[in-house]
C-alpha atoms as a PDB file:
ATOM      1  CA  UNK A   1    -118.476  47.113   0.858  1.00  0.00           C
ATOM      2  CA  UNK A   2    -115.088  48.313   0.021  1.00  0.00           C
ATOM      3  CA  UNK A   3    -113.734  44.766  -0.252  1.00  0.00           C
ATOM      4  CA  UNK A   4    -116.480  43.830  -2.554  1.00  0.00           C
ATOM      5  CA  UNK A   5    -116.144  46.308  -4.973  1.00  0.00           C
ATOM      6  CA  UNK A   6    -112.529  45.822  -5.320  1.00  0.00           C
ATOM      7  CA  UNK A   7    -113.054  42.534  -5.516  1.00  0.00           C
ATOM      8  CA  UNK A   8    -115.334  43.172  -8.369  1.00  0.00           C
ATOM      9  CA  UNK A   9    -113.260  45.486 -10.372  1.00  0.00           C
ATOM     10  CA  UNK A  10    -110.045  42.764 -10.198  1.00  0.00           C
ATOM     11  CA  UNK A  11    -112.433  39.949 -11.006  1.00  0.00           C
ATOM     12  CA  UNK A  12    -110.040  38.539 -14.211  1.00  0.00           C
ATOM     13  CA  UNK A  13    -113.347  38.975 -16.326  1.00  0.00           C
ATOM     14  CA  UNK A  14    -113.943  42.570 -15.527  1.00  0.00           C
ATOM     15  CA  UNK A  15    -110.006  43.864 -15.604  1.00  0.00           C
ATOM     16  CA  UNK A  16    -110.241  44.363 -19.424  1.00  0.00           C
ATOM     17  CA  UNK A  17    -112.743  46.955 -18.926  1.00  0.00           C
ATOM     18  CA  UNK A  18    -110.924  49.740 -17.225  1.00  0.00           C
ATOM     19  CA  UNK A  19    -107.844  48.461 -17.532  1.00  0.00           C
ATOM     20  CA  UNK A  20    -105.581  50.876 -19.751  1.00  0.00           C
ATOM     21  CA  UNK A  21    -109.541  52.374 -20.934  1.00  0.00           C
ATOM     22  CA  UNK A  22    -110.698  55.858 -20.556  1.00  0.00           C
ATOM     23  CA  UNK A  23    -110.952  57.482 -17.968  1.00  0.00           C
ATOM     24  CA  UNK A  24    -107.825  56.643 -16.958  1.00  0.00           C
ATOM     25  CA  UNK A  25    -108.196  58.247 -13.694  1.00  0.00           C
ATOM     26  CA  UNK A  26    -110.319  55.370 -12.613  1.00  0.00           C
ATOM     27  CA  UNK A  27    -107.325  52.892 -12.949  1.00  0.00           C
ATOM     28  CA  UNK A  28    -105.095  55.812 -11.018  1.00  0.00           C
ATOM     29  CA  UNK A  29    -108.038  56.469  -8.351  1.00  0.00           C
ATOM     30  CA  UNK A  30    -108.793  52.692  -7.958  1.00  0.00           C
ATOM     31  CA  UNK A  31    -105.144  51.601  -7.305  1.00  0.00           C
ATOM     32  CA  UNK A  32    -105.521  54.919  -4.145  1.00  0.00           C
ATOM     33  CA  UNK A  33    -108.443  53.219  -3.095  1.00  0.00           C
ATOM     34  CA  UNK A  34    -106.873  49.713  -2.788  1.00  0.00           C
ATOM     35  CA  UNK A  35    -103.759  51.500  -0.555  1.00  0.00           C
ATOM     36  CA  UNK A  36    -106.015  53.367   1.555  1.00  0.00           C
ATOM     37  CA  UNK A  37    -107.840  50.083   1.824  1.00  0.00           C
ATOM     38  CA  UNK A  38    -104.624  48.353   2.813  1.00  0.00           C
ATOM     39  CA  UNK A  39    -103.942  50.765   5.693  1.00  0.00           C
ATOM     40  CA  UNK A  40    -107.482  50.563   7.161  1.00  0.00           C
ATOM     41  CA  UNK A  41    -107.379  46.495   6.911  1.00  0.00           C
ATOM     42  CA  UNK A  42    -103.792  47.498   8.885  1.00  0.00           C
ATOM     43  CA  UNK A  43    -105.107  49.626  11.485  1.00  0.00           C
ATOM     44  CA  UNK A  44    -108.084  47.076  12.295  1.00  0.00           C
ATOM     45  CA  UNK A  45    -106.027  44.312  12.859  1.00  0.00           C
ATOM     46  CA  UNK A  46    -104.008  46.398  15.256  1.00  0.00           C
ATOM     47  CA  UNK A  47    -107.512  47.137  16.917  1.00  0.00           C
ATOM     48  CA  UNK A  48    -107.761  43.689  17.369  1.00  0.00           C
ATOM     49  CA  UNK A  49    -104.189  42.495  18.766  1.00  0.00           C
ATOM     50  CA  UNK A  50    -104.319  46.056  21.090  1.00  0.00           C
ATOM     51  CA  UNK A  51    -106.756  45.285  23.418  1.00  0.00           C
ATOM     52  CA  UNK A  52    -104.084  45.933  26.437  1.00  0.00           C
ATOM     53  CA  UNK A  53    -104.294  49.623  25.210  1.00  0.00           C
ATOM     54  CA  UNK A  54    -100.914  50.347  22.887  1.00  0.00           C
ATOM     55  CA  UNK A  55     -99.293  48.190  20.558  1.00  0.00           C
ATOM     56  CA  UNK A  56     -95.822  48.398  18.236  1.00  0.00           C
ATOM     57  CA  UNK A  57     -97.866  48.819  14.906  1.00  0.00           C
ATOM     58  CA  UNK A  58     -94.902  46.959  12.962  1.00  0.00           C
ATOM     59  CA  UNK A  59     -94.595  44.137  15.800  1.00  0.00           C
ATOM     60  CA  UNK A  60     -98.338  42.819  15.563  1.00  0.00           C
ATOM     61  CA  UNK A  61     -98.171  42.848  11.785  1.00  0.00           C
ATOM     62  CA  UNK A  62     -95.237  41.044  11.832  1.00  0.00           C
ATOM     63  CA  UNK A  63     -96.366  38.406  14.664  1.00  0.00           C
ATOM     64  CA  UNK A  64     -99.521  38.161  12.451  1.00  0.00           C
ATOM     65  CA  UNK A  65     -97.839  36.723   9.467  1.00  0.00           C
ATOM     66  CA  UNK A  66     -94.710  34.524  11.364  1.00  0.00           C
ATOM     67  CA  UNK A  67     -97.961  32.372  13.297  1.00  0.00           C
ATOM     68  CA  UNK A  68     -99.935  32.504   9.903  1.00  0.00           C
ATOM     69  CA  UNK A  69     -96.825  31.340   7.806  1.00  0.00           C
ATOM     70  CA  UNK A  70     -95.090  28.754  10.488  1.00  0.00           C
ATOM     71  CA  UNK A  71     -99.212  27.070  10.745  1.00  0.00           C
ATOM     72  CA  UNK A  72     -99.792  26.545   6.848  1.00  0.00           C
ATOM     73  CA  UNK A  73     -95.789  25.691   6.744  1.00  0.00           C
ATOM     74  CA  UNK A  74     -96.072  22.742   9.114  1.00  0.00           C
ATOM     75  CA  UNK A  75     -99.281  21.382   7.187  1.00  0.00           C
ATOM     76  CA  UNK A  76     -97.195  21.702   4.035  1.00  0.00           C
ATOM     77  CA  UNK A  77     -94.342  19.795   5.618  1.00  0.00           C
ATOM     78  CA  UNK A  78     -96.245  17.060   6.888  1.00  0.00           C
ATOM     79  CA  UNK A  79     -97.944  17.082   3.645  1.00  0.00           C
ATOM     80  CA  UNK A  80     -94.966  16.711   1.714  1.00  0.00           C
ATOM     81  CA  UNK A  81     -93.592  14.041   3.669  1.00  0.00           C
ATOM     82  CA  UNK A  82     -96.426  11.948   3.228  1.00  0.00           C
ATOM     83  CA  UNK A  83     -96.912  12.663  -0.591  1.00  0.00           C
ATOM     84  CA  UNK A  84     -92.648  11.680  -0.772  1.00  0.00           C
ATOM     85  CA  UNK A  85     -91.940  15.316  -2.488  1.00  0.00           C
ATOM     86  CA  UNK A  86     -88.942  16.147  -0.794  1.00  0.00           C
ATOM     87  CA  UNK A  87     -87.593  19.042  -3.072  1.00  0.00           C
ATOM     88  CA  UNK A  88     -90.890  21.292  -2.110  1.00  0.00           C
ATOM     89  CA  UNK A  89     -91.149  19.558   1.760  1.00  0.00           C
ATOM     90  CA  UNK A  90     -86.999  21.459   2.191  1.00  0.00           C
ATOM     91  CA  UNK A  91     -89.020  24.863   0.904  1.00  0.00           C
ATOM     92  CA  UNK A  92     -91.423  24.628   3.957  1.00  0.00           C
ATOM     93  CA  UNK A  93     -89.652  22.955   6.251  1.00  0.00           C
ATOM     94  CA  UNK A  94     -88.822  25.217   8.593  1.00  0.00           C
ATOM     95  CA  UNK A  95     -89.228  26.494  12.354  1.00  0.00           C
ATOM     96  CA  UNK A  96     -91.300  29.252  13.953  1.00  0.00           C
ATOM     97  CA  UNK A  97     -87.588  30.890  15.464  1.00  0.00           C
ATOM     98  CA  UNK A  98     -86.572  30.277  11.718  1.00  0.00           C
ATOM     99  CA  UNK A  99     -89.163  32.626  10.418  1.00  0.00           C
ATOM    100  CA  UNK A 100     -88.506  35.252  12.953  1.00  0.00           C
ATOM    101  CA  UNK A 101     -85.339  35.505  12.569  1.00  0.00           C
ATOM    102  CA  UNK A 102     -85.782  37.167   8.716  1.00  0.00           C
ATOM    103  CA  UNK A 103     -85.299  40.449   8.008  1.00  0.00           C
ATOM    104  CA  UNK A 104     -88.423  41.946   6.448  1.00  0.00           C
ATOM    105  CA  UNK A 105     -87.913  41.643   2.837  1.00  0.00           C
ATOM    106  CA  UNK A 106     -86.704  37.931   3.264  1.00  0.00           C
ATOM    107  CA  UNK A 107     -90.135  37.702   5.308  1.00  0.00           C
ATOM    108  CA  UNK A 108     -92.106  38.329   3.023  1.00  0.00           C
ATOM    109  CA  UNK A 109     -90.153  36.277   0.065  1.00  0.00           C
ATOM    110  CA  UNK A 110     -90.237  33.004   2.206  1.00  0.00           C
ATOM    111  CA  UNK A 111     -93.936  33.789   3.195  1.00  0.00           C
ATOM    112  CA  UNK A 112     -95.046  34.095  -0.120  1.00  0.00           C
ATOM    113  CA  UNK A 113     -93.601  31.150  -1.703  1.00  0.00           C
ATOM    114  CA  UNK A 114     -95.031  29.233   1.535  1.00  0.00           C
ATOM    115  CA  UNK A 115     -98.942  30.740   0.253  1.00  0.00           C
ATOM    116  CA  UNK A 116     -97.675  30.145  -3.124  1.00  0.00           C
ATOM    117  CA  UNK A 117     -97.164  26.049  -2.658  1.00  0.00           C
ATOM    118  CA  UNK A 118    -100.062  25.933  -0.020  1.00  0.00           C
ATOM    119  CA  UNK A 119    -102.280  27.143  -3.167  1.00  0.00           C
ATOM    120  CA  UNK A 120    -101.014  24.775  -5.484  1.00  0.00           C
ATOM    121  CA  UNK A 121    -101.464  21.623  -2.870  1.00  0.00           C
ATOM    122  CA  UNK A 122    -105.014  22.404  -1.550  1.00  0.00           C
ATOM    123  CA  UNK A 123    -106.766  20.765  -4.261  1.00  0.00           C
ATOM    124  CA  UNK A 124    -104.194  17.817  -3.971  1.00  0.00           C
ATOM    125  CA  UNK A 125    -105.832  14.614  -2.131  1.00  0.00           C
ATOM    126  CA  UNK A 126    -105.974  14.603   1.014  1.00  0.00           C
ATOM    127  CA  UNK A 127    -104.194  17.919   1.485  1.00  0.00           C
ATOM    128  CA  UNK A 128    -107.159  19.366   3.282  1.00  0.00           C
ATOM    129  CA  UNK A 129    -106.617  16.626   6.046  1.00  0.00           C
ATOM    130  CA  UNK A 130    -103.266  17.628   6.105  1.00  0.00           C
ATOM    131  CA  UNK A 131    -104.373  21.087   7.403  1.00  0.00           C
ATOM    132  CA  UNK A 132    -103.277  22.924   3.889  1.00  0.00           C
ATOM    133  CA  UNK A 133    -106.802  24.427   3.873  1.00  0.00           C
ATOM    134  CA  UNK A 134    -108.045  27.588   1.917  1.00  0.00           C
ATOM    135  CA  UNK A 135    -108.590  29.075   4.819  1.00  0.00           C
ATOM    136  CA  UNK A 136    -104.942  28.443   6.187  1.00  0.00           C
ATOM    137  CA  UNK A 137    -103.731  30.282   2.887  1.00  0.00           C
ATOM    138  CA  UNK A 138    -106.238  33.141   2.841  1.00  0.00           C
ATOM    139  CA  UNK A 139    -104.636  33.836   6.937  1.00  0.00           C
ATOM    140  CA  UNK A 140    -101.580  34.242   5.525  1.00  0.00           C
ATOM    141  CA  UNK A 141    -102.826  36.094   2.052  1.00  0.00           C
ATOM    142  CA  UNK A 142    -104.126  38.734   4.414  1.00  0.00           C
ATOM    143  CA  UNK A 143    -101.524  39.255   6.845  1.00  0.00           C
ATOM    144  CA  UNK A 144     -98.993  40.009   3.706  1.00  0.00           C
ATOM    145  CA  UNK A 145    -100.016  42.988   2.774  1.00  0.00           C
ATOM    146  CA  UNK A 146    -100.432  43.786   6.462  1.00  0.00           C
ATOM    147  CA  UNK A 147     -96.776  43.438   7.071  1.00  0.00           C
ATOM    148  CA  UNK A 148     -95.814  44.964   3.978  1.00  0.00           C
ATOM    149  CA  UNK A 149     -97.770  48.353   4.419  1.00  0.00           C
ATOM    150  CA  UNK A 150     -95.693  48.805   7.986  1.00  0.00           C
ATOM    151  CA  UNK A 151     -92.653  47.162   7.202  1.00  0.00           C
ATOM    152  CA  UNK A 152     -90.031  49.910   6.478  1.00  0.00           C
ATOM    153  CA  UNK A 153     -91.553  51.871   9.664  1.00  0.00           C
ATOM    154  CA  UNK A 154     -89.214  52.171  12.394  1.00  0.00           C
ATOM    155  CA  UNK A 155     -90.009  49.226  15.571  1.00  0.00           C
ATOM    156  CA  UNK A 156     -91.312  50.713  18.681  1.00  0.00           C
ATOM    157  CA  UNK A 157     -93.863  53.232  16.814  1.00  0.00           C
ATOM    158  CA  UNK A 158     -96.579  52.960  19.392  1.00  0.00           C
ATOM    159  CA  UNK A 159    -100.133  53.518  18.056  1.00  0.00           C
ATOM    160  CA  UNK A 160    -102.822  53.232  21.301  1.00  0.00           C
ATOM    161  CA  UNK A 161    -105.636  51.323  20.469  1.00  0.00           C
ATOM    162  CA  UNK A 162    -108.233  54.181  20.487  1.00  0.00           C
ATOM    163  CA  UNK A 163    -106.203  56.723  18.703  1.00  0.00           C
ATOM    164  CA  UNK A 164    -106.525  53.715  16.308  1.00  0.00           C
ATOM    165  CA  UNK A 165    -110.485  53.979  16.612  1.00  0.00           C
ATOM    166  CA  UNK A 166    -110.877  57.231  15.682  1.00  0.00           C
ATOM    167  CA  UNK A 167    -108.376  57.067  12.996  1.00  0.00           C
ATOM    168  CA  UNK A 168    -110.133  54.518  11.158  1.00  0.00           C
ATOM    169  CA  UNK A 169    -113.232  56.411  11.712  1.00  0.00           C
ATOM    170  CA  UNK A 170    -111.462  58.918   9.691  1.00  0.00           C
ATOM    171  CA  UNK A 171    -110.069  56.763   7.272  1.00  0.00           C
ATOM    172  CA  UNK A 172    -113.220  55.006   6.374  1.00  0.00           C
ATOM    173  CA  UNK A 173    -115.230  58.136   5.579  1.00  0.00           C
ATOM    174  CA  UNK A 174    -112.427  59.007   3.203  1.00  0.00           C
ATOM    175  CA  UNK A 175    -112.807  55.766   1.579  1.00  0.00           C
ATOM    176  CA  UNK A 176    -116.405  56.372   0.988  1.00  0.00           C
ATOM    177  CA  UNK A 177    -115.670  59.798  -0.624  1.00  0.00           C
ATOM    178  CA  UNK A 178    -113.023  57.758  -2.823  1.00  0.00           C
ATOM    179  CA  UNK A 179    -115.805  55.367  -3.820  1.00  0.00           C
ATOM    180  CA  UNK A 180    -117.997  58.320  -4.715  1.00  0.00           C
ATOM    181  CA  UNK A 181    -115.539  59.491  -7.010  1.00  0.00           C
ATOM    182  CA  UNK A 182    -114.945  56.467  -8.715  1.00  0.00           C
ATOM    183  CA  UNK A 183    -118.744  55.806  -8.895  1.00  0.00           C
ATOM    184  CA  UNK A 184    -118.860  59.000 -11.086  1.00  0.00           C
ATOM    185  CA  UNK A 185    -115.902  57.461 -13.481  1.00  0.00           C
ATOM    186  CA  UNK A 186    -117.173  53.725 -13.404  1.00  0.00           C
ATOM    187  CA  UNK A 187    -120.783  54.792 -15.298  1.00  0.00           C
ATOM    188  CA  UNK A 188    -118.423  55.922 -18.906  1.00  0.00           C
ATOM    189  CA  UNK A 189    -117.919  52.127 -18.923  1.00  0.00           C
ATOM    190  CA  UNK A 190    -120.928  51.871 -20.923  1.00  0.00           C
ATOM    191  CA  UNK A 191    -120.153  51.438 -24.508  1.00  0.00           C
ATOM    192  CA  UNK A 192    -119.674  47.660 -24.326  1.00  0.00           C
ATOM    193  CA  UNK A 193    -122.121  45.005 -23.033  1.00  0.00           C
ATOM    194  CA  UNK A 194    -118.884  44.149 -20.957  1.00  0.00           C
ATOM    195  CA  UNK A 195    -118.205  47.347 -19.624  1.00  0.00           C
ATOM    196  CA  UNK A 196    -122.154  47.279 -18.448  1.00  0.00           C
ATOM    197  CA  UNK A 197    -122.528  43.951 -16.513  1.00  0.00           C
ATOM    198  CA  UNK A 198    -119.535  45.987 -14.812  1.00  0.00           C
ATOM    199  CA  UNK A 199    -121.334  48.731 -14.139  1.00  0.00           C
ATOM    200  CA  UNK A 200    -124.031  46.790 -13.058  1.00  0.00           C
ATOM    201  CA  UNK A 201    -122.193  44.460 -10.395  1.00  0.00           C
ATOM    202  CA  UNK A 202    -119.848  47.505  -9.196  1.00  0.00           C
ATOM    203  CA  UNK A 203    -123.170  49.302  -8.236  1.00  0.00           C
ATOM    204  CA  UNK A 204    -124.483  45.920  -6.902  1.00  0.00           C
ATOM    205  CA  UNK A 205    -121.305  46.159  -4.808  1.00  0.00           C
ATOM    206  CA  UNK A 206    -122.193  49.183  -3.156  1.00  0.00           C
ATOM    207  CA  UNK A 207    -125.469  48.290  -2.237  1.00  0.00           C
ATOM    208  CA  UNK A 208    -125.524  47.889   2.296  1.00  0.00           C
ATOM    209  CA  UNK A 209    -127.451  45.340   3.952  1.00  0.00           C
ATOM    210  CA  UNK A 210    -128.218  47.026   7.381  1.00  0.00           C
ATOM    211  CA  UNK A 211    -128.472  44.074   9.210  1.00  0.00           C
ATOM    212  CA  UNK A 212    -128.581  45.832  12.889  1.00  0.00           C
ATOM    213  CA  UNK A 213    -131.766  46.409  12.635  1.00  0.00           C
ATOM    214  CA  UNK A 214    -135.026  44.229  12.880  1.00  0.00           C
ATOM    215  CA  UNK A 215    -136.822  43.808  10.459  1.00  0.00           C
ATOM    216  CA  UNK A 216    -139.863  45.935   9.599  1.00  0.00           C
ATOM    217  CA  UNK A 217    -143.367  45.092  10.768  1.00  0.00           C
ATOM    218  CA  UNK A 218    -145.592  43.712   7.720  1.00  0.00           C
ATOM    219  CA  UNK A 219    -148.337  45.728   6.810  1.00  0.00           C
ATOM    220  CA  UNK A 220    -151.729  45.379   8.623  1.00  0.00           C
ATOM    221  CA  UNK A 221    -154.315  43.197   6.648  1.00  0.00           C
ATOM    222  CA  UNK A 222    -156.625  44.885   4.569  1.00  0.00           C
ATOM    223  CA  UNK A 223    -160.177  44.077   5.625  1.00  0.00           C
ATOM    224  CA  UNK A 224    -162.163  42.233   3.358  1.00  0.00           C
ATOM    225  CA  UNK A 225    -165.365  43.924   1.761  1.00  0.00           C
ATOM    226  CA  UNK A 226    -168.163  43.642   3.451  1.00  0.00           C
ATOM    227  CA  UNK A 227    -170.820  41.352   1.852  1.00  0.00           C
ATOM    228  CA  UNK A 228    -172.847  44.246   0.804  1.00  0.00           C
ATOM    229  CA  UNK A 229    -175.943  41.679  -0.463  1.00  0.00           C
ATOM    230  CA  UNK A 230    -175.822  39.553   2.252  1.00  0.00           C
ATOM    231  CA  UNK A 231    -176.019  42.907   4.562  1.00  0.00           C
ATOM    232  CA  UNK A 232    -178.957  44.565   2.353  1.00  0.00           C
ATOM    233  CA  UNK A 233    -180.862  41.627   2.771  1.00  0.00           C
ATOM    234  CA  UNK A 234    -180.390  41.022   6.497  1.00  0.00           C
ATOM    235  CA  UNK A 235    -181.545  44.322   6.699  1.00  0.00           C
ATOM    236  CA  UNK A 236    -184.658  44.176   4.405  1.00  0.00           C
ATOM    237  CA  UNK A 237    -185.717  40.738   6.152  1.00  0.00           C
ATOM    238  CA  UNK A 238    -187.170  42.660   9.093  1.00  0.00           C
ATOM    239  CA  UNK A 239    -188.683  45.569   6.911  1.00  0.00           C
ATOM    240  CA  UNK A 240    -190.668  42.757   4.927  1.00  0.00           C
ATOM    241  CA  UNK A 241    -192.382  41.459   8.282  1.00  0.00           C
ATOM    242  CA  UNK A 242    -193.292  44.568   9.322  1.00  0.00           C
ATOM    243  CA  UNK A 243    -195.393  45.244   5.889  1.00  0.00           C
ATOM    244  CA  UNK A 244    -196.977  41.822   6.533  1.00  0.00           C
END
């Protein structure tokens, strides 16, 4: 739910709304929201890698986005080759001990201008086939702002997996409280028929599909009337031969 509605509120379309509008606190709330979002989206990947227990929070973000990178980088390569661009094939042509051996801010320059040219080729012809798929790009989208988030914190910080648990417990029902705050600020975006399709797809947004649960019973079949003339005349039939 929190992905969708800030996916809604960057949507190009909807920007102009809030952006540099009152309230201005929803711009300054909403850009909290997407941070604490960030560090969540951190912490749950962690979740995931730390099965043995404890993991080095900055190590798994960073392992995350050299295999992501050095995947969509080879596809790129071979893709290049094939297409004979070699001024963009020397940008991505590069090893998985090549990509580890960046420091972090060179990281995350050579791993966005890898996700940079892998979203310019996918549409390209046969660049799918090539393995430059969206899906290839949207690994390594993801695992950016992972690494970015934990980046400047010292290697070794240990985080066991469920002290992880119950922080994002935590963490999540302070995002909902966030979203509750901005809900209050979002409904002033009502002058313009703009600002209220908005409105109107921020709330759809919100909206939870509780899918863990099955779904109701349907509602037992009225029973139809009873023929009242057919039953008044049943009745009178035997009445009639008895007057006979």
């Amino acid at each position: 739910m929190v992905s969708s509605v800030i996916r809604i509120a960057l949507d190009p379309n909807y920007v102009p709304v809030w952006q540099g509008q009152p309230p201005e606190d929803f711009a300054t709330d909403f850009a909290e929201l997407q941070t604490a979002y960030i560090a969540v989206q951190v912490k749950a990947a962690l979740v995931e890698k730390a099965s043995g227990g404890a993991s080095d929070l900055k190590a798994v973000a960073e392992t995350n986005l050299e295999d992501s990178t050095h995947v969509l980088a080879r596809a790129l390569a071979n893709h290049f080759k094939k297409t004979g661009d070699l001024d963009n094939r020397a940008k991505v042509d590069v090893s998985k001990s090549a990509i580890q051996k960046l420091k972090a801010q060179d990281l995350v320059a050579k791993c966005t201008q890898i996700r940079d040219l892998g979203t310019v080729v996918v549409a390209q012809p046969k660049a799918v086939q090539r393995g430059v798929t969206a899906a290839r790009i949207t690994a390594v989208t993801d695992a950016l702002p992972l690494f970015t988030a934990v980046m400047n914190a010292p290697r070794g910080q240990i985080i066991n997996r469920s002290t992880l648990l119950k922080e994002i417990e935590t963490d999540t029902a302070d995002l909902l409280e966030q979203l509750a705050d901005l809900d209050d600020l979002v409904l002033q975006f009502d002058s313009t028929d703009l600002g209220l399709r908005f409105i109107a797809a921020w709330k759809q947004a919100r909206i939870i599909v509780d899918v863990g649960h099955s779904a109701p019973h349907p509602p037992e079949p009225t029973p139809a009337p009873a023929n009242t003339t057919a039953t008044a005349t049943a009745s009178a039939a035997p009445a009639a031969k008895a007057t006979k």
